[in-house]
PDB file of N, CA and C in Angstrom:
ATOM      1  N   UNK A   1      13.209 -18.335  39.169  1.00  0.00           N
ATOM      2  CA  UNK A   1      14.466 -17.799  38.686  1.00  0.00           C
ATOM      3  C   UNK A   1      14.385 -17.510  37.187  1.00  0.00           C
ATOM      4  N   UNK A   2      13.602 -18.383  36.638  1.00  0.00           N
ATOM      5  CA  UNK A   2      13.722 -18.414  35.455  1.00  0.00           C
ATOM      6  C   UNK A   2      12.852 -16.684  34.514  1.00  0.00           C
ATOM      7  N   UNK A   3      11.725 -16.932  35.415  1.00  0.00           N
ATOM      8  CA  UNK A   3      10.681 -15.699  35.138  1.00  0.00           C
ATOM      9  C   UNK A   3      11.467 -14.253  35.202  1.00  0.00           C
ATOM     10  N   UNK A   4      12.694 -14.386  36.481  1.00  0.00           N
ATOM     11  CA  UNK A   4      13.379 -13.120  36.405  1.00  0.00           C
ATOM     12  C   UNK A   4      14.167 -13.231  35.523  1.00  0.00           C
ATOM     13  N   UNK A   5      15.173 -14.145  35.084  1.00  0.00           N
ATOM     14  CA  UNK A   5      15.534 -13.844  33.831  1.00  0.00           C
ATOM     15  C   UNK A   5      15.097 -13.047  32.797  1.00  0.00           C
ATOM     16  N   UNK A   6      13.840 -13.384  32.396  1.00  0.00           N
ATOM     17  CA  UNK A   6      13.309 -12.895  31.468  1.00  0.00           C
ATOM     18  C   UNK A   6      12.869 -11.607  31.611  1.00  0.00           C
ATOM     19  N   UNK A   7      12.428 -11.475  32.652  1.00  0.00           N
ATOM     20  CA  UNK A   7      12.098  -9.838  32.589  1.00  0.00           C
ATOM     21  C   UNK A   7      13.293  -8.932  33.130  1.00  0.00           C
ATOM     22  N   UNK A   8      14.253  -9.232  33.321  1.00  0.00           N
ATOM     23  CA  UNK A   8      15.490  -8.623  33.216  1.00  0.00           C
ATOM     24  C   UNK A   8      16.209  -8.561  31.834  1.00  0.00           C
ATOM     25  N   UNK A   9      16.011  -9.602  30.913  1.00  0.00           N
ATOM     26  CA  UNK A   9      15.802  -9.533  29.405  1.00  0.00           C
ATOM     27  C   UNK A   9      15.088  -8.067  28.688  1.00  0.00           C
ATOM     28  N   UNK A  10      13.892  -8.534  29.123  1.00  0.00           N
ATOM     29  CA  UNK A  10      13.118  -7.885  28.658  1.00  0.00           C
ATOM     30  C   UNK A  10      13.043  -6.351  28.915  1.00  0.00           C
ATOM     31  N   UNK A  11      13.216  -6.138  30.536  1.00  0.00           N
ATOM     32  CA  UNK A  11      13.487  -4.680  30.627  1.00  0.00           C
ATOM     33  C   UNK A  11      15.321  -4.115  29.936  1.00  0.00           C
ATOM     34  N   UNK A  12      15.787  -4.964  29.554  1.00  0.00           N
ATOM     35  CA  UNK A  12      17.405  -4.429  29.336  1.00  0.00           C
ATOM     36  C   UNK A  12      17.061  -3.845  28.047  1.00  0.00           C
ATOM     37  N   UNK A  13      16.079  -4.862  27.217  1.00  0.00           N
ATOM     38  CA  UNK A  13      15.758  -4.595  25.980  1.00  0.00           C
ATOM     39  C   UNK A  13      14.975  -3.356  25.386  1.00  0.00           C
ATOM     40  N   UNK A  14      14.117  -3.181  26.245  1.00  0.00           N
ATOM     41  CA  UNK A  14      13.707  -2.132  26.388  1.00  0.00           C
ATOM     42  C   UNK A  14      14.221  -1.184  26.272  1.00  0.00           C
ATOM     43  N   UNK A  15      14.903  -0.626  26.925  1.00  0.00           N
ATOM     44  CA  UNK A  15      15.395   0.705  28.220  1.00  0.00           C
ATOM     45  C   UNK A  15      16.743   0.685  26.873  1.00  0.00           C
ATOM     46  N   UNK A  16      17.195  -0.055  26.388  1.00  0.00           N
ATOM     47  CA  UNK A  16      18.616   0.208  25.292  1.00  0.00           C
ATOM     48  C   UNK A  16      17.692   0.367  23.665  1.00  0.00           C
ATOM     49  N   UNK A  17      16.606   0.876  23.687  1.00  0.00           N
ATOM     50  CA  UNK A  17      16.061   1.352  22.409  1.00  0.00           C
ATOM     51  C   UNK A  17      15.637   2.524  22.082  1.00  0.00           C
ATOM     52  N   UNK A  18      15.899   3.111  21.058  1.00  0.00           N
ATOM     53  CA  UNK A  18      16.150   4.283  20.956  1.00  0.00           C
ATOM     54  C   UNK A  18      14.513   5.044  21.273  1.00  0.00           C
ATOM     55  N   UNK A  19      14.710   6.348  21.671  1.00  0.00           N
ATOM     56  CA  UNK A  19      13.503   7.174  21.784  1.00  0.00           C
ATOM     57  C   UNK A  19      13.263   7.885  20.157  1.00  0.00           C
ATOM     58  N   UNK A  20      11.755   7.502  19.556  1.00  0.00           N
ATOM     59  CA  UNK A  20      12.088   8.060  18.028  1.00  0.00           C
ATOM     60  C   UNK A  20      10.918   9.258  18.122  1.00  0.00           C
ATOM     61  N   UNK A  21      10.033   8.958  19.135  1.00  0.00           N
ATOM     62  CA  UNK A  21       9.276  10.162  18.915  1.00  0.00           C
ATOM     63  C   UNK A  21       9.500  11.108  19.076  1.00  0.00           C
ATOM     64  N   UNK A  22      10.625  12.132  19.649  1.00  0.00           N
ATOM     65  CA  UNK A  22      10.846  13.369  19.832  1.00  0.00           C
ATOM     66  C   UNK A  22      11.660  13.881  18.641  1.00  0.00           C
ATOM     67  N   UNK A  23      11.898  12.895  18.001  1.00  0.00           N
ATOM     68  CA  UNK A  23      12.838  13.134  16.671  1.00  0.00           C
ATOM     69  C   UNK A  23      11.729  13.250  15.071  1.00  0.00           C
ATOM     70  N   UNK A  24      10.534  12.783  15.511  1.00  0.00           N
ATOM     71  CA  UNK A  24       9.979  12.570  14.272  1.00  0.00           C
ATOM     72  C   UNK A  24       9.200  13.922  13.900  1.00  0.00           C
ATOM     73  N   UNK A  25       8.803  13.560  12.180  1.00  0.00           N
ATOM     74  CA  UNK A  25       8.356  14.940  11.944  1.00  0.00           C
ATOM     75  C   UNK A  25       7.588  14.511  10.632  1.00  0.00           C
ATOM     76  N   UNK A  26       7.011  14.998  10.117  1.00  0.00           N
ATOM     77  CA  UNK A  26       5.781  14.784   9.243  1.00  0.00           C
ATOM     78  C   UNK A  26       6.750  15.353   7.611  1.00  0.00           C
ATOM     79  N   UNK A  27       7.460  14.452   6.756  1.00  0.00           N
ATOM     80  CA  UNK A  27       7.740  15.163   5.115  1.00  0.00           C
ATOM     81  C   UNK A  27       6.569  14.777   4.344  1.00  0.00           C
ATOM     82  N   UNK A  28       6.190  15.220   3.585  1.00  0.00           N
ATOM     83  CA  UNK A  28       5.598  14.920   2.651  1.00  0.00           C
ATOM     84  C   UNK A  28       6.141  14.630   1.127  1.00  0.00           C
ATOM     85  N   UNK A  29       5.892  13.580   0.373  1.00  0.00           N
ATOM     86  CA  UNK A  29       6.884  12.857  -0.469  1.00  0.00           C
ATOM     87  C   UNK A  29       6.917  13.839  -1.554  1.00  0.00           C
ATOM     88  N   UNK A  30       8.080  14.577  -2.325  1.00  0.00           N
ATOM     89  CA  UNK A  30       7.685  15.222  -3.512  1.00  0.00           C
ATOM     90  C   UNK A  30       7.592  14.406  -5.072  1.00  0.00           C
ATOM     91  N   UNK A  31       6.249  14.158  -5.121  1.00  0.00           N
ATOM     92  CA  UNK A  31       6.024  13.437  -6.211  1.00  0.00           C
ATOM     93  C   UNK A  31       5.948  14.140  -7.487  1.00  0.00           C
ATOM     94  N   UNK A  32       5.967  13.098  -8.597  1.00  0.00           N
ATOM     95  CA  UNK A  32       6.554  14.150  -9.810  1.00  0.00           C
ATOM     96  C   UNK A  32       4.523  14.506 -10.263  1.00  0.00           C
ATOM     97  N   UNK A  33       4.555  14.969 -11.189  1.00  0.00           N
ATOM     98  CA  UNK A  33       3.673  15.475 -11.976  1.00  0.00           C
ATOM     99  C   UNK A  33       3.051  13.715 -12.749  1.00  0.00           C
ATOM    100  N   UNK A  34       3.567  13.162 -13.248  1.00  0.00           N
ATOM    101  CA  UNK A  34       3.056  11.870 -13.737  1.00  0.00           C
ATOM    102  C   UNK A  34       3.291  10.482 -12.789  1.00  0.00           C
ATOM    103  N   UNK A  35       2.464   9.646 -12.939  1.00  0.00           N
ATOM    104  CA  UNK A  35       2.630   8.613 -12.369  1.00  0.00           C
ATOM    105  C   UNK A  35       2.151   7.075 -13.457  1.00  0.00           C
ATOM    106  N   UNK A  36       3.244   6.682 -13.418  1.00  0.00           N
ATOM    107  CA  UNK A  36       3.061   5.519 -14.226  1.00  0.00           C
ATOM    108  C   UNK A  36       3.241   4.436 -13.179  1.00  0.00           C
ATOM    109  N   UNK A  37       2.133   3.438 -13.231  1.00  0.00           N
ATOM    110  CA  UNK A  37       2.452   2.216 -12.196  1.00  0.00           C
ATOM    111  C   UNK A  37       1.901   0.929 -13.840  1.00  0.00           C
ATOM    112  N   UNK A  38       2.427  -0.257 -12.974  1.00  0.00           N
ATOM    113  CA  UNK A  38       1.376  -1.187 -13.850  1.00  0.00           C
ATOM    114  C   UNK A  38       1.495  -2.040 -12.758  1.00  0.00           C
ATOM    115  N   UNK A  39       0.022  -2.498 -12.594  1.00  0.00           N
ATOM    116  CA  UNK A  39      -0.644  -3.495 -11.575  1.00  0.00           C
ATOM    117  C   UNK A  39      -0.910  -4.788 -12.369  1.00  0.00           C
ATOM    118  N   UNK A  40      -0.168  -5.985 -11.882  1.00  0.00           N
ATOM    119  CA  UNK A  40      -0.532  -7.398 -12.823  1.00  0.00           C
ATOM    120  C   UNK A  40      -1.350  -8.267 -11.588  1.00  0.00           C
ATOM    121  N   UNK A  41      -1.843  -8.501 -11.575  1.00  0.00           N
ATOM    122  CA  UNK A  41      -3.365  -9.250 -11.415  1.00  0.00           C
ATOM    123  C   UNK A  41      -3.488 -10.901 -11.580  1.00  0.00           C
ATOM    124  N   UNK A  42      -3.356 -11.709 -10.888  1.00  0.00           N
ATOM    125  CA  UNK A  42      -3.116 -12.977 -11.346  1.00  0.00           C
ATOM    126  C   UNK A  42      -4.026 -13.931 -10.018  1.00  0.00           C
ATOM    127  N   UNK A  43      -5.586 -13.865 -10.577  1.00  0.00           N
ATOM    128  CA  UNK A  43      -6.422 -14.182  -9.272  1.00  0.00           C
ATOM    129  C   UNK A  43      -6.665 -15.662  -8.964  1.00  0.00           C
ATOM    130  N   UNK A  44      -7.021 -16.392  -8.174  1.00  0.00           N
ATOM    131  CA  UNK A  44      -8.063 -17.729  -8.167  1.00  0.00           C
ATOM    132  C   UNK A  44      -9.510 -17.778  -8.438  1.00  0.00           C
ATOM    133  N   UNK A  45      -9.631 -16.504  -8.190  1.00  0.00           N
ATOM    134  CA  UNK A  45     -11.452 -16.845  -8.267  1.00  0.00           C
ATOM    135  C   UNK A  45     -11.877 -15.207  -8.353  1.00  0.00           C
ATOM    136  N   UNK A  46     -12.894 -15.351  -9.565  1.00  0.00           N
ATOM    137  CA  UNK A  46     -13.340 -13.733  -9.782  1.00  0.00           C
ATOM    138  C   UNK A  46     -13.910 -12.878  -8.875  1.00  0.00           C
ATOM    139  N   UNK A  47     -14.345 -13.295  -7.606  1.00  0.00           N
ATOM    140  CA  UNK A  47     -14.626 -12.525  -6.832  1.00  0.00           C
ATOM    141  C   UNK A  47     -13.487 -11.761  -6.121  1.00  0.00           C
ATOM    142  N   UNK A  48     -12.507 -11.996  -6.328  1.00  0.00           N
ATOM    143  CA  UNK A  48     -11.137 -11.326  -5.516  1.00  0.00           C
ATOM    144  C   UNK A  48     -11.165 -10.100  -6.473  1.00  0.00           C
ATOM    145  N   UNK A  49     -11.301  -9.773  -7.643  1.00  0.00           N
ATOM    146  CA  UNK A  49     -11.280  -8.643  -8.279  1.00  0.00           C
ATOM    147  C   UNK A  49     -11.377  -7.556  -7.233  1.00  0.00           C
ATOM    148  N   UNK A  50     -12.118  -7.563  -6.668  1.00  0.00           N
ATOM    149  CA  UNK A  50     -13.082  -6.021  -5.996  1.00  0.00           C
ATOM    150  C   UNK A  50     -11.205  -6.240  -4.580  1.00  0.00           C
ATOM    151  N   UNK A  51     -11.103  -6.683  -4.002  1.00  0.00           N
ATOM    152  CA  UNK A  51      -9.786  -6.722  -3.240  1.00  0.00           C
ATOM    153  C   UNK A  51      -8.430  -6.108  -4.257  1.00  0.00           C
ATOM    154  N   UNK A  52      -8.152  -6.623  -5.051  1.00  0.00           N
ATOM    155  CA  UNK A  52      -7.419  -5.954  -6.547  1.00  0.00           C
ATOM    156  C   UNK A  52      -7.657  -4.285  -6.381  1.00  0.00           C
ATOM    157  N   UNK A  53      -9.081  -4.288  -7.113  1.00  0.00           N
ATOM    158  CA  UNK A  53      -9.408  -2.780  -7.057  1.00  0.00           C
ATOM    159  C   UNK A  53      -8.582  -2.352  -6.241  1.00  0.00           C
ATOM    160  N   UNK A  54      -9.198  -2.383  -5.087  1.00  0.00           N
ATOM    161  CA  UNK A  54      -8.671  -1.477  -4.085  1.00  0.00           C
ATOM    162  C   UNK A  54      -7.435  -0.984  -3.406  1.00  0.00           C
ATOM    163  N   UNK A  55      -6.596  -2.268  -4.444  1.00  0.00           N
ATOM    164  CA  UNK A  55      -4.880  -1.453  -4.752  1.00  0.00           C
ATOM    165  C   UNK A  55      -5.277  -0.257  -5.316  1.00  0.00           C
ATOM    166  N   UNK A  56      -5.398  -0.291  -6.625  1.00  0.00           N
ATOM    167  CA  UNK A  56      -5.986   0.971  -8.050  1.00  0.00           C
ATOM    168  C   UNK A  56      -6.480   1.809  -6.899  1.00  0.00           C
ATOM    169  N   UNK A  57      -7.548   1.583  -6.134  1.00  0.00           N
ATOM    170  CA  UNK A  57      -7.964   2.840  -5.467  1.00  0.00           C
ATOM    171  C   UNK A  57      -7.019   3.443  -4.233  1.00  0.00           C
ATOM    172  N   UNK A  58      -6.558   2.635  -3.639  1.00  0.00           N
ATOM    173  CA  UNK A  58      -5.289   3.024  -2.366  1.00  0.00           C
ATOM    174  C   UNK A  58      -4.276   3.607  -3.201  1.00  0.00           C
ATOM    175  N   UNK A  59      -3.874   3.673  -4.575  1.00  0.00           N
ATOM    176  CA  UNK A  59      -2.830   4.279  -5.018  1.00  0.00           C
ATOM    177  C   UNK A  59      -2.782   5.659  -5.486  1.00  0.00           C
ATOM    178  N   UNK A  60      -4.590   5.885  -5.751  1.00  0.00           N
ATOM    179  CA  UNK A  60      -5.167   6.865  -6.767  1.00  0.00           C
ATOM    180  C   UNK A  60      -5.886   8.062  -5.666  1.00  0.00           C
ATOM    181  N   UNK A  61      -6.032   7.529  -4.542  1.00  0.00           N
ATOM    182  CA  UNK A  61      -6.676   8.605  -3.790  1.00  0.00           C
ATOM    183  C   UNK A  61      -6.142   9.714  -3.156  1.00  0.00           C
ATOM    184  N   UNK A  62      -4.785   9.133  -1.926  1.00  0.00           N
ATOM    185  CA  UNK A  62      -4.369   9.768  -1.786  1.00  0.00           C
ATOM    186  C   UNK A  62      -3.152  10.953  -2.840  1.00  0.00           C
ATOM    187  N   UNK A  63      -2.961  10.629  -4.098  1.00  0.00           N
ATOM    188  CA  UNK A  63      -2.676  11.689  -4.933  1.00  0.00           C
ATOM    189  C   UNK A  63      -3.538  12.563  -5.331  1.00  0.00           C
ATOM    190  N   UNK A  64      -4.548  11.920  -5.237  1.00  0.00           N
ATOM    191  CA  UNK A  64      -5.507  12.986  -5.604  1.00  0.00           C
ATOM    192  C   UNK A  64      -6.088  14.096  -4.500  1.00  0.00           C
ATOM    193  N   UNK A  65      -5.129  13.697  -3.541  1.00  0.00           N
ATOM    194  CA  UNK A  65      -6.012  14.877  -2.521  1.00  0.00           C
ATOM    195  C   UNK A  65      -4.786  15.797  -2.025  1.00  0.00           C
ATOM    196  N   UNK A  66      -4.825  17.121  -0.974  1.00  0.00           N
ATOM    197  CA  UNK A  66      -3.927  17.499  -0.923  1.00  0.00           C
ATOM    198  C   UNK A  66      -3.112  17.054  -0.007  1.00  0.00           C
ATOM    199  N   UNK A  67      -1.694  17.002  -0.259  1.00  0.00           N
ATOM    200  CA  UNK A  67      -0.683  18.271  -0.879  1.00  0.00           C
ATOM    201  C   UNK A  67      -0.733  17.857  -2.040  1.00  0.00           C
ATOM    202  N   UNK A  68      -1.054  17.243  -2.724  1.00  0.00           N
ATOM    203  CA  UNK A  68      -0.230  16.594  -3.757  1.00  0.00           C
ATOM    204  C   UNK A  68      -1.418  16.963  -5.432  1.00  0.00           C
ATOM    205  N   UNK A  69      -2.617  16.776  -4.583  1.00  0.00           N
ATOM    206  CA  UNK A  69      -3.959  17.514  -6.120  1.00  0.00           C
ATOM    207  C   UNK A  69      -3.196  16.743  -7.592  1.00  0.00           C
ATOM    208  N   UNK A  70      -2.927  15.829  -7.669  1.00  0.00           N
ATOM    209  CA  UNK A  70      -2.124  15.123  -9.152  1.00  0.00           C
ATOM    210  C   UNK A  70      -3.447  15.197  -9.624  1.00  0.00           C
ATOM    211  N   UNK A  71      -4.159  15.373 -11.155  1.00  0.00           N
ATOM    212  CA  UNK A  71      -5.094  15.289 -11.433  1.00  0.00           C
ATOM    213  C   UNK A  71      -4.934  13.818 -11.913  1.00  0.00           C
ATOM    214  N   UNK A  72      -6.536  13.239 -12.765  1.00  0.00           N
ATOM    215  CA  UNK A  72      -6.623  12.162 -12.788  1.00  0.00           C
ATOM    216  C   UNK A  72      -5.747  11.743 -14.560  1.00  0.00           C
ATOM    217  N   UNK A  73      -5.651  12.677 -14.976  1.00  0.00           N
ATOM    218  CA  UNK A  73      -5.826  12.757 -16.091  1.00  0.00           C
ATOM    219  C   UNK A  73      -3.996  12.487 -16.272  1.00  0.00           C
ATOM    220  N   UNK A  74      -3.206  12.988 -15.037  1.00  0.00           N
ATOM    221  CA  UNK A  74      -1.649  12.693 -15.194  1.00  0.00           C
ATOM    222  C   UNK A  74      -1.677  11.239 -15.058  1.00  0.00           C
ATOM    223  N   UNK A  75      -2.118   9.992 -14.608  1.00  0.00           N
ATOM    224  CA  UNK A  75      -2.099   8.850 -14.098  1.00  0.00           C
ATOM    225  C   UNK A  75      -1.697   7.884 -15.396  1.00  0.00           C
ATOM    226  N   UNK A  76      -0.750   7.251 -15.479  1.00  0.00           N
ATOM    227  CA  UNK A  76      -0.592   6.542 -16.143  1.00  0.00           C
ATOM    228  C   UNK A  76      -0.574   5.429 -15.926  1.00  0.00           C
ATOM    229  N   UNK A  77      -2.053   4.453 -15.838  1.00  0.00           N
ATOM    230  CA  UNK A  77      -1.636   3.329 -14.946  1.00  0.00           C
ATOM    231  C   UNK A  77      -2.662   1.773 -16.082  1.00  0.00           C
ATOM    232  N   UNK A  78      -1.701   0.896 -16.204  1.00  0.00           N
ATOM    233  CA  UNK A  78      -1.436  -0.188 -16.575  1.00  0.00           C
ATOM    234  C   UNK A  78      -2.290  -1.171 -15.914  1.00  0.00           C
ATOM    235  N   UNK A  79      -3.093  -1.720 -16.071  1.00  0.00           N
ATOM    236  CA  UNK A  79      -3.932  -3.402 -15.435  1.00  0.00           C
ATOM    237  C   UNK A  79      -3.305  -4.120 -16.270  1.00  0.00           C
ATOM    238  N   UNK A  80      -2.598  -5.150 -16.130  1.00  0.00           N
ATOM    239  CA  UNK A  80      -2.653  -6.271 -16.650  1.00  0.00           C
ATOM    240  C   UNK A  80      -3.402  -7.741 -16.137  1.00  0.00           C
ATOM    241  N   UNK A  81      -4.121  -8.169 -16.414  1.00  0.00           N
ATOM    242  CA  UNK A  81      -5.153  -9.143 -15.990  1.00  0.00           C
ATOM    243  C   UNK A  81      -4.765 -10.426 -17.011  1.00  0.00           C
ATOM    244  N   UNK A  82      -4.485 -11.713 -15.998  1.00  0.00           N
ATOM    245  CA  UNK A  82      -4.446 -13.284 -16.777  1.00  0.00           C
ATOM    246  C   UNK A  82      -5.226 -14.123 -16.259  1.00  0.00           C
ATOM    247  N   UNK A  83      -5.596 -14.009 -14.994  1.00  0.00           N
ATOM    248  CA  UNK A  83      -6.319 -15.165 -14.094  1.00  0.00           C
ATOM    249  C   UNK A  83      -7.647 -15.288 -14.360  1.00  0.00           C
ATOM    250  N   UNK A  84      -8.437 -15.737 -13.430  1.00  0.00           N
ATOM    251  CA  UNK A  84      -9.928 -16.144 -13.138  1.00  0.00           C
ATOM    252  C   UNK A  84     -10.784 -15.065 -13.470  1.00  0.00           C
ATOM    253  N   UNK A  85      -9.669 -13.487 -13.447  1.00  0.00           N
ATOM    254  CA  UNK A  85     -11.001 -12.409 -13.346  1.00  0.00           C
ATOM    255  C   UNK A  85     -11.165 -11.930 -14.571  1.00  0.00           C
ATOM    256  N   UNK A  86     -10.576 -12.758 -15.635  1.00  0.00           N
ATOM    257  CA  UNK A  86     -10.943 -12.702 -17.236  1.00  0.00           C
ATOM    258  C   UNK A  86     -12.713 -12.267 -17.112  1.00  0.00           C
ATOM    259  N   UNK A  87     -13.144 -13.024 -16.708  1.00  0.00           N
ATOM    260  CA  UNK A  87     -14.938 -13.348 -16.649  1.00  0.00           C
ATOM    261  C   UNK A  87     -15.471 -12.328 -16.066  1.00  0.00           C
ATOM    262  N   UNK A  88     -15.137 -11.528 -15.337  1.00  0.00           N
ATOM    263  CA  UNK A  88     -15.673  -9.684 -14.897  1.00  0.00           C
ATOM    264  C   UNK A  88     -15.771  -9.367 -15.897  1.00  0.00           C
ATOM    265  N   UNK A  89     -14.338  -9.247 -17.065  1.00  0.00           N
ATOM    266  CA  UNK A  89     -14.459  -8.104 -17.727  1.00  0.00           C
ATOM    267  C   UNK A  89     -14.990  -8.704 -18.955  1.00  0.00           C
ATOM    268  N   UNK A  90     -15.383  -9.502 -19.427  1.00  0.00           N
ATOM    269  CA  UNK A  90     -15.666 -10.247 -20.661  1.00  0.00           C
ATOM    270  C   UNK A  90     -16.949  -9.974 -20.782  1.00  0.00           C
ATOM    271  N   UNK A  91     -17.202 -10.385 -22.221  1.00  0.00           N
ATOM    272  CA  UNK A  91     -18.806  -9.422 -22.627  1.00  0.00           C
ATOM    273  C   UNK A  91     -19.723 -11.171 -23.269  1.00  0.00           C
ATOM    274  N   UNK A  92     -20.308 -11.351 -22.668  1.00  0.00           N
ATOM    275  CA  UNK A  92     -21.155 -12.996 -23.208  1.00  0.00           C
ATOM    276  C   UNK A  92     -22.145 -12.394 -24.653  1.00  0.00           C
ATOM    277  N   UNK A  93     -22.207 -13.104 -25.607  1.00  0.00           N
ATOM    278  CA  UNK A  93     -22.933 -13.013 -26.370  1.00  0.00           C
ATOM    279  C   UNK A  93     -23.966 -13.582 -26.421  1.00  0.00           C
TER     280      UNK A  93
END
């Protein structure tokens, strides 16, 4: 008894949700000409850097490709770094 409950649940739940795929449609975002972000950075251990990056790069690629061609040179983008990954960028004497 109990099992039909649930899938009488479950199909009610179903069947009362909306259909979105015949409604959907592809915009593309109109972004401005500049982009200013600032990324703050606050790691445990310097090897997480390269995971970091790849915000900077997930943010930077797709503008750079089309529709959108933002060159690199509009990017206005901010690292701020306090944690562990001091020691990447530091120069030993």
């Amino acid at each position: 008894m109990a099992r039909l409950l649930i899938l009488v649940a479950l199909l009610g739940s179903s069947l009362s949700m909306p259909v979105m795929a015949a409604s959907a449609k592809f915009v593309a975002t109109p972004y401005g000409d500049e982009q200013k972000v600032v990324f703050d950075f606050y790691l445990d251990d310097p090897d997480k850097i390269n995971s970091a990056l790849y915000w900077l790069k997930a943010l930077v690629d797709p503008l750079m490709a089309a529709p959108y061609d933002i060159a690199p040179d509009d990017f206005h983008i901010k690292i701020v770094i306090h944690g562990t990954e001091l020691v990447t960028l530091a120069k030993h004497n």
